[in-house]
Protein backbone atom coordinates (compact mmCIF):
# COMPACT_ATOMS: atom_id res chain seq x y z
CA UNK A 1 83.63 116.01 83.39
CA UNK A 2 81.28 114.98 86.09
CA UNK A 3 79.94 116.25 89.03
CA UNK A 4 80.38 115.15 92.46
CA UNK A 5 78.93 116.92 95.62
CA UNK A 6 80.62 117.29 99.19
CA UNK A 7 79.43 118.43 102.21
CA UNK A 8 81.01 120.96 103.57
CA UNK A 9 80.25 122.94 107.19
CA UNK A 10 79.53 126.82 106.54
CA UNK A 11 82.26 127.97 108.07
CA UNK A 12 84.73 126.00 105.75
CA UNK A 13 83.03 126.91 102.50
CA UNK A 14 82.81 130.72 103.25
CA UNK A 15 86.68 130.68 103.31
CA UNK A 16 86.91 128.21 100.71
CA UNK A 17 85.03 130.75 98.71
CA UNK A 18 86.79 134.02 99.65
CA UNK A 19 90.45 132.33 98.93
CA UNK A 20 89.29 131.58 95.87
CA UNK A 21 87.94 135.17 94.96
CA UNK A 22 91.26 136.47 95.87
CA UNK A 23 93.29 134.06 94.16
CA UNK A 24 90.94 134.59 90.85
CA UNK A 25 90.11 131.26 90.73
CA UNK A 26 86.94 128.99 90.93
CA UNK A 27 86.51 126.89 94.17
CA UNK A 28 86.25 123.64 92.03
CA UNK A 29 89.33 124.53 90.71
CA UNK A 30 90.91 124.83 93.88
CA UNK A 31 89.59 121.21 94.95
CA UNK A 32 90.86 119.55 92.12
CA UNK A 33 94.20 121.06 93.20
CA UNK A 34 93.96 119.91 96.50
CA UNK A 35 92.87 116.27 95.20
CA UNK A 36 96.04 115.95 92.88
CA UNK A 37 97.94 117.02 95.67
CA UNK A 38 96.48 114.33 98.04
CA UNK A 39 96.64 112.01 95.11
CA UNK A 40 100.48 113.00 94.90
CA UNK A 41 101.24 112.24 98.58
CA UNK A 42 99.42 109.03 98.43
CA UNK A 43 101.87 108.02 95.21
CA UNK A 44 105.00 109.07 97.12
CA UNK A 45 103.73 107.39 100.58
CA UNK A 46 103.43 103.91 98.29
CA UNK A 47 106.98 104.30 96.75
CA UNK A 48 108.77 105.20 100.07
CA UNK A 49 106.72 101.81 101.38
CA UNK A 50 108.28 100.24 98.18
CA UNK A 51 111.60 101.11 98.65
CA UNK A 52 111.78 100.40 102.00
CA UNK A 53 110.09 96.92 101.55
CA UNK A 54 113.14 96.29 98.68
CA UNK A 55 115.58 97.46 101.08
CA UNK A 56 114.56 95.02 103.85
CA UNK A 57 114.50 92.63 101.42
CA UNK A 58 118.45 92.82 100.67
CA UNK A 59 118.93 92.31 104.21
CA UNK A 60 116.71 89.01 104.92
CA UNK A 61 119.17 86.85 104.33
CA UNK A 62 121.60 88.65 107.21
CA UNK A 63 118.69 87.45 109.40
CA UNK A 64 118.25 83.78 108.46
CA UNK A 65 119.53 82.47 111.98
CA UNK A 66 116.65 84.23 113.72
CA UNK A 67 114.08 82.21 111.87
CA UNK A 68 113.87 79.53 113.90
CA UNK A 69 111.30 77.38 116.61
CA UNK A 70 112.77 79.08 119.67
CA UNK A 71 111.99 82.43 118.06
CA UNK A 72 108.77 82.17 116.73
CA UNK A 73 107.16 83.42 120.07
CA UNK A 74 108.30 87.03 118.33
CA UNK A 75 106.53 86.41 115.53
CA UNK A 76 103.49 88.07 116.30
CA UNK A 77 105.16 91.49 117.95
C-alpha cells in the first residue's frame, strides 16, 4: 500500500476525524470508501453513456434523410 497526501481545510478534517471516531473506524479507511464509491459512480456514469450511445445507434438509420447538404447548417448545434 502506498501513501498519498491531501490537503484538506481544518474545518473538514476535524469532522472527518470525529465521524470516524464514532463510527470506529480509521479516517483512511473512510477515504478509501469514499474513493470506491466515486470510482463506482464514474463506472455506472460510462455504462449509462454506453447504452445510450448503442441505443441511438439502432435508431440512425430512421434518420438517414436528414443527412443531407441542406441540413448540414445543424451540424454544429
Amino acid at each position: 500500500m502506498s501513501v498519498m497526501s491531501i490537503r484538506v481545510d481544518d474545518e473538514r478534517k476535524k469532522q472527518l476525524k470525529a465521524i470516524a471516531s464514532l463510527q470506529g473506524k480509521s479516517m483512511s479507511s473512510i477515504v478509501e470508501s469514499l474513493i470506491d464509491q466515486y470510482v463506482e459512480e464514474f463506472k455506472t456514469s460510462r455504462e449509462l453513456d454506453d447504452d445510450l450511445k448503442a441505443i441511438m445507434k439502432v435508431s440512425e438509420p430512421s434518420f438517414e434523410e436528414w443527412d443531407n447538404d441542406e441540413d448540414e447548417i445543424y451540424d454544429e448545434m
